[in-house]
Protein backbone atom coordinates (compact mmCIF):
# COMPACT_ATOMS: atom_id res chain seq x y z
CA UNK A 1 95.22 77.39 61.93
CA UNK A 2 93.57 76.01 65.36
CA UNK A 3 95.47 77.99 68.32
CA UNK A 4 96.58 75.01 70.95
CA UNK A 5 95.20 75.79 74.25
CA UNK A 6 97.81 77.82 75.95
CA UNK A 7 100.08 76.33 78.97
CA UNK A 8 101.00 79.74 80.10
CA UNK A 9 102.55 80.11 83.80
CA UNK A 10 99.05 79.69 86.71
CA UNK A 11 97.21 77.49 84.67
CA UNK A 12 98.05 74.15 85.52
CA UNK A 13 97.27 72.07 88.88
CA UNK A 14 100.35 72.65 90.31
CA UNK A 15 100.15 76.31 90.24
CA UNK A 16 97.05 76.16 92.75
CA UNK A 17 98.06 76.38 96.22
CA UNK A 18 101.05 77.39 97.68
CA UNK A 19 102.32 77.74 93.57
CA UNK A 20 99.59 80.57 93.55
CA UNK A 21 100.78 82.11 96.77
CA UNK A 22 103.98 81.86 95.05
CA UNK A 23 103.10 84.18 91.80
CA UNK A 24 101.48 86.45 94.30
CA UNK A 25 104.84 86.86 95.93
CA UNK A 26 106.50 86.94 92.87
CA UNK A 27 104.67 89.64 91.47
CA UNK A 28 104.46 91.50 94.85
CA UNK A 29 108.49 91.75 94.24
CA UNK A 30 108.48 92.53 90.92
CA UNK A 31 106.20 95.56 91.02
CA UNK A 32 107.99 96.67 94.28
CA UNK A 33 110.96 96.54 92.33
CA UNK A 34 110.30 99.19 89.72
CA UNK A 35 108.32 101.37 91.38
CA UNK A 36 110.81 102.46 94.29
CA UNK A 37 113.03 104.26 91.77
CA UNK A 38 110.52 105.98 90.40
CA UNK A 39 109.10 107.35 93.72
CA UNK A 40 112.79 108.02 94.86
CA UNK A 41 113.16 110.56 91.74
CA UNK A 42 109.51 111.98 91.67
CA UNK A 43 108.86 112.16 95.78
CA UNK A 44 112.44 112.56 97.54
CA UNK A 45 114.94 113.70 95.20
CA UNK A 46 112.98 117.16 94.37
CA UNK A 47 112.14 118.23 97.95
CA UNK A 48 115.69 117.42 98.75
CA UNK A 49 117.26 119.61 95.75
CA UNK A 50 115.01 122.53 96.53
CA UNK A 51 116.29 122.25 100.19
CA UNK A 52 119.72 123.01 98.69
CA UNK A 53 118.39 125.90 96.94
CA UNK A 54 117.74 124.55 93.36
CA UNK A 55 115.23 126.31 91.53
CA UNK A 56 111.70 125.69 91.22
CA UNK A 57 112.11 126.36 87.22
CA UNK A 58 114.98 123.42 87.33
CA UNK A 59 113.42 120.89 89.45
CA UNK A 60 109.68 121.33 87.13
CA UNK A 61 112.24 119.91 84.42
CA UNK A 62 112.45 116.56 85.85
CA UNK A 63 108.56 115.98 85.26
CA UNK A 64 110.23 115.11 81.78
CA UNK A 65 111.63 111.84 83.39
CA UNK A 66 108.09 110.86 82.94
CA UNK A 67 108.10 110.75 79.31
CA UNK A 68 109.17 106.96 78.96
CA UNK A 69 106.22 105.96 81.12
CA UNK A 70 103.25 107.33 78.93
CA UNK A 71 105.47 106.39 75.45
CA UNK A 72 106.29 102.60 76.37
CA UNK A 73 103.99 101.02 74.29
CA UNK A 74 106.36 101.76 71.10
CA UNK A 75 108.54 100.21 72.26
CA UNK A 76 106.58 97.47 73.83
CA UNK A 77 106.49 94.87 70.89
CA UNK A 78 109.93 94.54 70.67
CA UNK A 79 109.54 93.19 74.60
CA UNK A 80 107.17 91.24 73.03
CA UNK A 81 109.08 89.51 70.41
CA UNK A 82 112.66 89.43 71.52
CA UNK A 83 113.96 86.86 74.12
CA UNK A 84 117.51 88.31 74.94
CA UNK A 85 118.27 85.48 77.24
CA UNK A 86 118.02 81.69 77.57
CA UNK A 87 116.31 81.85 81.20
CA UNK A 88 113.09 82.76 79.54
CA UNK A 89 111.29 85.19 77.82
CA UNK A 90 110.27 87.91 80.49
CA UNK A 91 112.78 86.87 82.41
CA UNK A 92 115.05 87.64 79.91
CA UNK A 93 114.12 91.28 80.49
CA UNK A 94 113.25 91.47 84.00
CA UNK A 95 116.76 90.65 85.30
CA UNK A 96 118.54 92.44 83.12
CA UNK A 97 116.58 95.65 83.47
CA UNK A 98 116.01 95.64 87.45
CA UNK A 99 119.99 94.96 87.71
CA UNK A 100 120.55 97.93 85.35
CA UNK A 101 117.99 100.43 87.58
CA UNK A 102 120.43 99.16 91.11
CA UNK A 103 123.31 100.44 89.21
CA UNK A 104 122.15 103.25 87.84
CA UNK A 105 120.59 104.48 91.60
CA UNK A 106 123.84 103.51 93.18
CA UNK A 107 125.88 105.65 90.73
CA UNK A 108 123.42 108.57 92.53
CA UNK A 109 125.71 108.71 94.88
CA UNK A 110 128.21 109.55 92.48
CA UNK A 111 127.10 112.80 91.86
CA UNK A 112 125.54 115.99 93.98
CA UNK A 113 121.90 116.13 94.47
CA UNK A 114 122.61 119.74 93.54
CA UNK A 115 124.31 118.65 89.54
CA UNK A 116 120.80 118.83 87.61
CA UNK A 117 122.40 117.55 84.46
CA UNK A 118 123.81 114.21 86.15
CA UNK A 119 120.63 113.53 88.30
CA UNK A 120 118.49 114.23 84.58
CA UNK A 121 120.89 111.63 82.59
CA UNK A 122 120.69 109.26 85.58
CA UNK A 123 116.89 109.65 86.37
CA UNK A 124 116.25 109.22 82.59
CA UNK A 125 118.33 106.15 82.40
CA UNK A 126 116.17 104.53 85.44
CA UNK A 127 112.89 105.92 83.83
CA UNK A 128 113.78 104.36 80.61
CA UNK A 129 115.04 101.09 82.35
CA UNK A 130 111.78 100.74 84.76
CA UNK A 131 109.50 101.08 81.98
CA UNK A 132 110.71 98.22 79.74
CA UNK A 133 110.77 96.17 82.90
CA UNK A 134 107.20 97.30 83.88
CA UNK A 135 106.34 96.19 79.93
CA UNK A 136 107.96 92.41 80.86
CA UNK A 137 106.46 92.40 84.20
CA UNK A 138 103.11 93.28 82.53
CA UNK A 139 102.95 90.75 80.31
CA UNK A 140 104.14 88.00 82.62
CA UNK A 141 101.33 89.07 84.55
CA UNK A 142 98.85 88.76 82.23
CA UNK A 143 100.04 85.27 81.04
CA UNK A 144 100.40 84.40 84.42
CA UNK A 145 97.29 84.99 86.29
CA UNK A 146 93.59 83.04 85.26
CA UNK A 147 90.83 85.14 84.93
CA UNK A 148 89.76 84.34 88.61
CA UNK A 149 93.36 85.78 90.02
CA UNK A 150 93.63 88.84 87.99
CA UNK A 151 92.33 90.95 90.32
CA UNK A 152 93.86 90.18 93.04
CA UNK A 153 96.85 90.14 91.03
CA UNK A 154 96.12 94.04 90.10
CA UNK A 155 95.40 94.37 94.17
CA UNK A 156 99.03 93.06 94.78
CA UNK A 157 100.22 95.40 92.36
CA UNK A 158 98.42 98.81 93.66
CA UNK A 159 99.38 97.65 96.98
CA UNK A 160 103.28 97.44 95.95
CA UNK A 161 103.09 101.10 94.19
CA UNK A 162 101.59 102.27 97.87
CA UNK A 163 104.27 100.68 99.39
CA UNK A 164 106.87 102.08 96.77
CA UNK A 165 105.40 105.55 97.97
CA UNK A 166 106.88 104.77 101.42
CA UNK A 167 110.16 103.64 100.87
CA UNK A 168 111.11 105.55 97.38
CA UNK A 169 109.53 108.66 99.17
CA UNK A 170 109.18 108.54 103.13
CA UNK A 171 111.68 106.28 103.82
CA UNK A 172 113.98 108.04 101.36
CA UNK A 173 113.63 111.28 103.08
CA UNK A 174 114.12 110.07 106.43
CA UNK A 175 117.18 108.67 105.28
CA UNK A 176 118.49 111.42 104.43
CA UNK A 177 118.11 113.45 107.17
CA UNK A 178 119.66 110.87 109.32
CA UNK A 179 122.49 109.85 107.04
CA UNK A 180 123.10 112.33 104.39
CA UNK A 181 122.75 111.97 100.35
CA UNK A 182 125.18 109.21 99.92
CA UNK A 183 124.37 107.03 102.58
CA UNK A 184 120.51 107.21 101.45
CA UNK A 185 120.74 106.34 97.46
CA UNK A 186 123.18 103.40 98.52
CA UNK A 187 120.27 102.17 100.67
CA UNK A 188 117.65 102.63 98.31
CA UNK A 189 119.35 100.69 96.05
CA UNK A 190 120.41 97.88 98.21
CA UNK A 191 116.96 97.78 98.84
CA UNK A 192 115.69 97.63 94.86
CA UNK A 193 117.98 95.15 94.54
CA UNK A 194 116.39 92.42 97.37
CA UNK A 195 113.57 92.15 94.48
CA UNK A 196 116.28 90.23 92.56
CA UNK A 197 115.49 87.44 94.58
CA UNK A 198 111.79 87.08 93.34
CA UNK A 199 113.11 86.21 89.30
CA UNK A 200 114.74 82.83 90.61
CA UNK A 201 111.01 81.83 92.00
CA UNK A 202 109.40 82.91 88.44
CA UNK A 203 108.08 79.94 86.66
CA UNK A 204 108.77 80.01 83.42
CA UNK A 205 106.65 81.74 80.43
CA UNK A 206 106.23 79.63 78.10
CA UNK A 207 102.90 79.45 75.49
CA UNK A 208 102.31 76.79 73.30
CA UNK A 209 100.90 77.71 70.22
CA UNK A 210 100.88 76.15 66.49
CA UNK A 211 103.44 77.98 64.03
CA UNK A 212 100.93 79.14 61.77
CA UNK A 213 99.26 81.40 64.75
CA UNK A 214 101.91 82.65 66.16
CA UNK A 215 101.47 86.65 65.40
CA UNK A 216 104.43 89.33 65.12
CA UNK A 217 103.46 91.42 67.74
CA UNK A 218 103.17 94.96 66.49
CA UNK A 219 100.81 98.13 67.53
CA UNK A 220 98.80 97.78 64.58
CA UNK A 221 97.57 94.40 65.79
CA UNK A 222 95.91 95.76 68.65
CA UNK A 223 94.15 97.85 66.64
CA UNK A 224 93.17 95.14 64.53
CA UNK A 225 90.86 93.64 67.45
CA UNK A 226 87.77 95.28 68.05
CA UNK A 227 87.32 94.28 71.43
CA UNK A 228 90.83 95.59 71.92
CA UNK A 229 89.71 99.06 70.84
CA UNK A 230 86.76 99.17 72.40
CA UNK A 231 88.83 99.04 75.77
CA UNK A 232 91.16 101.70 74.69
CA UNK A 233 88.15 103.81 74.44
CA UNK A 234 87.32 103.29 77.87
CA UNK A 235 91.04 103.73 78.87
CA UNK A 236 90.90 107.23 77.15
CA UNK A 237 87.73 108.32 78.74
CA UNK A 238 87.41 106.87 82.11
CA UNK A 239 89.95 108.59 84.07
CA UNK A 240 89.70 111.91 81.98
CA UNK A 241 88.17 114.17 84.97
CA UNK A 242 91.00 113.12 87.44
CA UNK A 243 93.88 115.14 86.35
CA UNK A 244 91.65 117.87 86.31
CA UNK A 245 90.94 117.38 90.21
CA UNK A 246 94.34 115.87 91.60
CA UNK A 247 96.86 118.49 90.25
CA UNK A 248 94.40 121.24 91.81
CA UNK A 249 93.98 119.52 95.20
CA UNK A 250 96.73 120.25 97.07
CA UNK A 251 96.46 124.01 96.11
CA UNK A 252 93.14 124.47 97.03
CA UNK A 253 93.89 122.62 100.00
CA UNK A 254 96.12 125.55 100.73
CA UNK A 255 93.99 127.66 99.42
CA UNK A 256 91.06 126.52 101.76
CA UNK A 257 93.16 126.94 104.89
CA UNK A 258 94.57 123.26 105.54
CA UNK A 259 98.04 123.24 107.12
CA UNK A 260 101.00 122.43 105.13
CA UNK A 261 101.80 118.90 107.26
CA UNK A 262 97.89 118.15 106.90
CA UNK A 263 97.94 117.84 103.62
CA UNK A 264 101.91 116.24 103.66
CA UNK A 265 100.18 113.50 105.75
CA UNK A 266 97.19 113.08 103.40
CA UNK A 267 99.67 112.76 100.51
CA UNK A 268 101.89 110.83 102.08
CA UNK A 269 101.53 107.78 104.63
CA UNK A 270 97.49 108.66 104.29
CA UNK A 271 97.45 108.43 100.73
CA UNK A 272 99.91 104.96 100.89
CA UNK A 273 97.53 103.26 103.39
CA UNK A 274 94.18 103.87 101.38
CA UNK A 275 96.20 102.35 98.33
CA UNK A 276 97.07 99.16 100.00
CA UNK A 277 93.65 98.95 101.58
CA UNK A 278 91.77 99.89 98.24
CA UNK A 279 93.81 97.51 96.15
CA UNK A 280 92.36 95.13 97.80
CA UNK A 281 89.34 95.61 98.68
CA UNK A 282 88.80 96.62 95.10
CA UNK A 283 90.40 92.99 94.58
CA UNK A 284 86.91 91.29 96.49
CA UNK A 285 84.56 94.03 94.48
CA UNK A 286 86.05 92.61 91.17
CA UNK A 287 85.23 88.96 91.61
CA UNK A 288 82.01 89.59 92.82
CA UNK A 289 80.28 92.20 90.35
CA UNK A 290 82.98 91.78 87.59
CA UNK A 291 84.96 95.01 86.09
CA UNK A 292 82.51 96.63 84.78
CA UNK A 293 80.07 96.19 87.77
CA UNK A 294 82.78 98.12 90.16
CA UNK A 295 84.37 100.59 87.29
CA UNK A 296 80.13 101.72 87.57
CA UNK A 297 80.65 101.74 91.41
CA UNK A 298 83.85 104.02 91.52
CA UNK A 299 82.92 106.27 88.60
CA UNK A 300 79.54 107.08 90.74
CA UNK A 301 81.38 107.66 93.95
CA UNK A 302 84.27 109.66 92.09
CA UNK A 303 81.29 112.44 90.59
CA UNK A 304 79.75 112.22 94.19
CA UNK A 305 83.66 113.40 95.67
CA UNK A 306 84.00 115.73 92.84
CA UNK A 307 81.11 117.50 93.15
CA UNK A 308 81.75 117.75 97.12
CA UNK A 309 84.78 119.82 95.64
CA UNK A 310 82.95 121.80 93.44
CA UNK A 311 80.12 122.57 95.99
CA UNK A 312 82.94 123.22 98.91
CA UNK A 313 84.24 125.68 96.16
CA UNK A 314 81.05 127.43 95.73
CA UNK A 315 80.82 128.31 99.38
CA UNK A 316 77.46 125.34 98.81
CA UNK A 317 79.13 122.69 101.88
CA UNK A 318 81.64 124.58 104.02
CA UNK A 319 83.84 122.87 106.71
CA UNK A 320 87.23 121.59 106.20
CA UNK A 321 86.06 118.20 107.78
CA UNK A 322 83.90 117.58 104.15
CA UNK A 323 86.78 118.22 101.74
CA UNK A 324 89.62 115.94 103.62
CA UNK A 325 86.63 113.68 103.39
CA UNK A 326 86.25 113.87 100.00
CA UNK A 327 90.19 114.31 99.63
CA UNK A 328 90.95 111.03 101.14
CA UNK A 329 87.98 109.19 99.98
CA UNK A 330 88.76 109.66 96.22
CA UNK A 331 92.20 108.27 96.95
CA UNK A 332 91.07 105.48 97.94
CA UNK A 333 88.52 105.17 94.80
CA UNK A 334 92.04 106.11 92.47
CA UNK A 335 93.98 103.10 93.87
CA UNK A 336 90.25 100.64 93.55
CA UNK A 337 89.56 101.64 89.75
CA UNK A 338 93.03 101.08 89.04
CA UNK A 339 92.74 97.51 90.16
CA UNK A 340 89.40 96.90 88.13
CA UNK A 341 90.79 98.89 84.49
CA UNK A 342 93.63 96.80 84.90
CA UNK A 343 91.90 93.44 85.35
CA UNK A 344 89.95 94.24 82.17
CA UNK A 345 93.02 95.33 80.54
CA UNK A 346 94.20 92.05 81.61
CA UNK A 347 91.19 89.95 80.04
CA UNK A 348 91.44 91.84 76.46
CA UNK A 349 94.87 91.36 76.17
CA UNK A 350 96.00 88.92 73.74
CA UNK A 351 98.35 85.73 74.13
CA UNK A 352 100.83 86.71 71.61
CA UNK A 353 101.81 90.10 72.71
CA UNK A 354 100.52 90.48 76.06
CA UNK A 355 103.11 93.22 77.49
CA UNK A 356 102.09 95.71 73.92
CA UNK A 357 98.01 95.35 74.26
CA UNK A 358 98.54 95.64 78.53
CA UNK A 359 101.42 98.57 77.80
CA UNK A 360 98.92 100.47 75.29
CA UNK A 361 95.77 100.68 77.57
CA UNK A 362 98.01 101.65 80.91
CA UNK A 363 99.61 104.19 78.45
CA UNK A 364 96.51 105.43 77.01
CA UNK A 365 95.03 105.90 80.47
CA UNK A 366 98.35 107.53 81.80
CA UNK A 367 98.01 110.17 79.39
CA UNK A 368 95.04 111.30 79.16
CA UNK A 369 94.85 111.44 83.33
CA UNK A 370 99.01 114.06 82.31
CA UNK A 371 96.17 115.83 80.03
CA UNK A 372 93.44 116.87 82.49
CA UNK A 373 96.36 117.29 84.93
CA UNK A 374 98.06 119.78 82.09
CA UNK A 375 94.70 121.99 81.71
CA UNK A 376 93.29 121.95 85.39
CA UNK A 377 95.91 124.96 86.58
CA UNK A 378 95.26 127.21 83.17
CA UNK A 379 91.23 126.79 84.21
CA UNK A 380 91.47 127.31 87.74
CA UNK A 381 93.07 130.62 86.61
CA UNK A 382 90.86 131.31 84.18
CA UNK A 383 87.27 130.58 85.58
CA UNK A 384 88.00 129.40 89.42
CA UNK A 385 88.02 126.40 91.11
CA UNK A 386 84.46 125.98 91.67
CA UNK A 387 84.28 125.69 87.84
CA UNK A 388 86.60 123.33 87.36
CA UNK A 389 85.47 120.76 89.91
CA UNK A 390 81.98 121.23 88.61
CA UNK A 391 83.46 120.04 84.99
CA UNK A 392 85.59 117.65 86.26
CA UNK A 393 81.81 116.24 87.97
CA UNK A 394 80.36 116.88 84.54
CA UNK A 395 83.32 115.00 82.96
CA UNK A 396 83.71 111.91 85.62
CA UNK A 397 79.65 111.47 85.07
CA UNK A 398 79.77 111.18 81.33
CA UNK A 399 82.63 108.96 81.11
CA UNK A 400 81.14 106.38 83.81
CA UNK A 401 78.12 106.43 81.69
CA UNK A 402 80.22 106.06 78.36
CA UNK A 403 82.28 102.80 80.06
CA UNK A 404 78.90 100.94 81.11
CA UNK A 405 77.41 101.32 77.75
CA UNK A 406 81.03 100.40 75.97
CA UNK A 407 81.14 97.14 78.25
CA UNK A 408 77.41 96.14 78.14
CA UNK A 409 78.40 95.68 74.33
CA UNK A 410 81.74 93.92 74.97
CA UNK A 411 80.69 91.42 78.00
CA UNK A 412 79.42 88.89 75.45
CA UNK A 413 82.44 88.53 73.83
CA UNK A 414 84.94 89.48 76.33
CA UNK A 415 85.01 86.96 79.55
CA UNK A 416 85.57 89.53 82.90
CA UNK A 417 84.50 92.41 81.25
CA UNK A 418 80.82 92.33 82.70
């Protein structure tokens, strides 16, 4: 019943060197890939529809085209344990998938960015299609990288979701001014398709284990793993005060004055910049004080921005110069944290289902950042903002607390999680 030590992909001698700059590139494609579609329907296509005069009412529908990202994880094991093709596992499902998403953003341009029910069915489709990709790419990842390289493995990926913000939203816009609706989707997906290229340089993902180990993977045997839960705790606490601040932050940004193409900058190329350069530098703060070292780090300088909010609201710190200090510098902590919860998410994960334990604790986290996100607007109405950044303080403090104790009990067992 003695597991064989694994040979997954980034493990052997060969992989060191230029075969480790190789992953990186690898996964730097791979991530690219299925996060330009998403930006394209959540960033560009809604602007451009309300241009046309769609209605607010209609385009708030498409938030339903997230649904397959925060429910992927039942659907995750079946990633897991089927290998549709005979070039490997996760390749098996990458290639597929992305080829699917290039088709289904090309046939965009079938259609009028004004025809809700076509750009819903299509925008589904691609939801549906990235997510089950982003479940393969997940797990590749976390077979793929040692315990040394997962965060700057993370740091590649935050950086290619900053970069997805440019070209599935900036770029996409632009685009479209200059060319038109049809023109623009063809280019967007000639573009997610140049990712193709990065599945021929995947080595292949391959684990050798004994027969008798070899586990069916299912959600119930995540939960079966203490150390597994005890994560998923953390993923359900530690980002719990951010919805409650981001959805309210660009209307109190309005609210407090700031100019509409202020705050489209600090959204836009702003926010994209201090992802790439947090993902990284986040990357550096992880393999020196460990995940749980720099998730202590951000959660104390996310209450410090929150309560800059909160005090800004109470008329306590005035000047606009504060908040778009506080606006921008929380970005940047969003895009670091990321990179350190998902290099522990990494190091709990287990070698038999790696995309279904990785998919679970991105979903878990997901949500409950849609659930603060949800409430924030009903208590801003309610009690003001000044209240609500003062419990989002309350909230960001307890859970930083809650995640050092949770991982001062886990870093025994748990190598990464310290």
């Amino acid at each position: 019943m003695t597991e064989l030590a694994p040979q997954a992909i980034g493990t052997t001698a060969g992989q060191r060197g230029s075969g480790r700059l190789r992953l990186f590139a690898v996964l730097a494609g791979l991530y690219l890939a299925q996060g330009i579609p998403g930006y394209l329907l959540v960033a560009a296509v809604p602007p451009i529809m309300r241009e046309l005069g769609v209605s607010r009412t209609a385009i708030g529908m498409l938030a339903i085209l997230m649904i397959p990202l925060t429910i992927k994880f039942l659907w995750a094991p079946l990633v897991d344990r089927i290998r549709p093709m005979a070039i490997g596992h996760r390749r098996g499902w990458i290639l597929p998938t992305q080829i699917g998403t290039v088709i289904a953003i090309a046939a965009l341009a079938l259609v009028e960015p004004t025809d809700l029910k076509a750009i819903f069915v299509i925008g589904f489709a691609i939801a549906v299609l990235t997510s089950t990709q982003d479940i393969a790419t997940d797990g590749y990842a976390t077979l793929a990288l040692e315990q040394e390289d997962r965060a700057m493995g993370n740091a590649i990926q935050g950086g290619a979701v900053a970069l997805s913000v440019i070209v599935g939203g900036t770029v996409s816009l632009l685009l479209y001014g200059w060319v038109g609706w049809q023109a623009m989707v063809l280019t967007i997906a000639a573009i997610s398709a140049l990712p193709l290229i990065a599945i021929a340089f995947m080595p292949e993902d391959t684990i050798t284990r004994t027969v008798e180990t070899r586990a069916r993977p299912s959600l119930s045997s995540f939960l079966k793993r203490p150390e597994a839960v005890t994560v998923l705790m953390i993923a359900l606490t530690y980002r719990a005060s951010e919805g409650l601040v981001k959805s309210m932050e660009g209307s109190y940004l309005v609210d407090a004055g700031l100019p509409l193409s202020a705050i489209g900058y600090l959204s836009g190329i702003s926010a994209a910049t201090a992802g790439i350069a947090g993902s990284f530098i986040a990357a550096m703060l992880v393999r020196r004080s460990g995940a749980g070292g720099t998730l202590l780090l951000l959660g104390t300088l996310r209450t410090v921005c929150f309560l800059l909010f909160a005090l800004h609201a109470a008329g306590q710190v005035t000047g606009i110069w504060a908040l778009l200090g506080a606006a921008g510098f929380q970005t940047l902590i969003r895009y670091m944290e990321i990179v350190a919860l998902y290099s522990l998410f990494m190091a709990v994960s287990s070698k038999d289902q790696p995309g279904t334990d990785f998919t679970i604790l991105s979903c878990a986290q997901i949500i409950i950042y849609l659930v603060g996100s949800m409430m924030a607007g009903a208590i801003a109405d309610r009690i003001g903002y000044s209240a609500l950044f003062f419990i989002a303080t309350l909230v960001s403090g307890l859970a930083t607390v809650l995640t050092v104790h949770l991982l001062s009990r886990l870093a025994r067992k748990l190598p990464g999680a310290g």
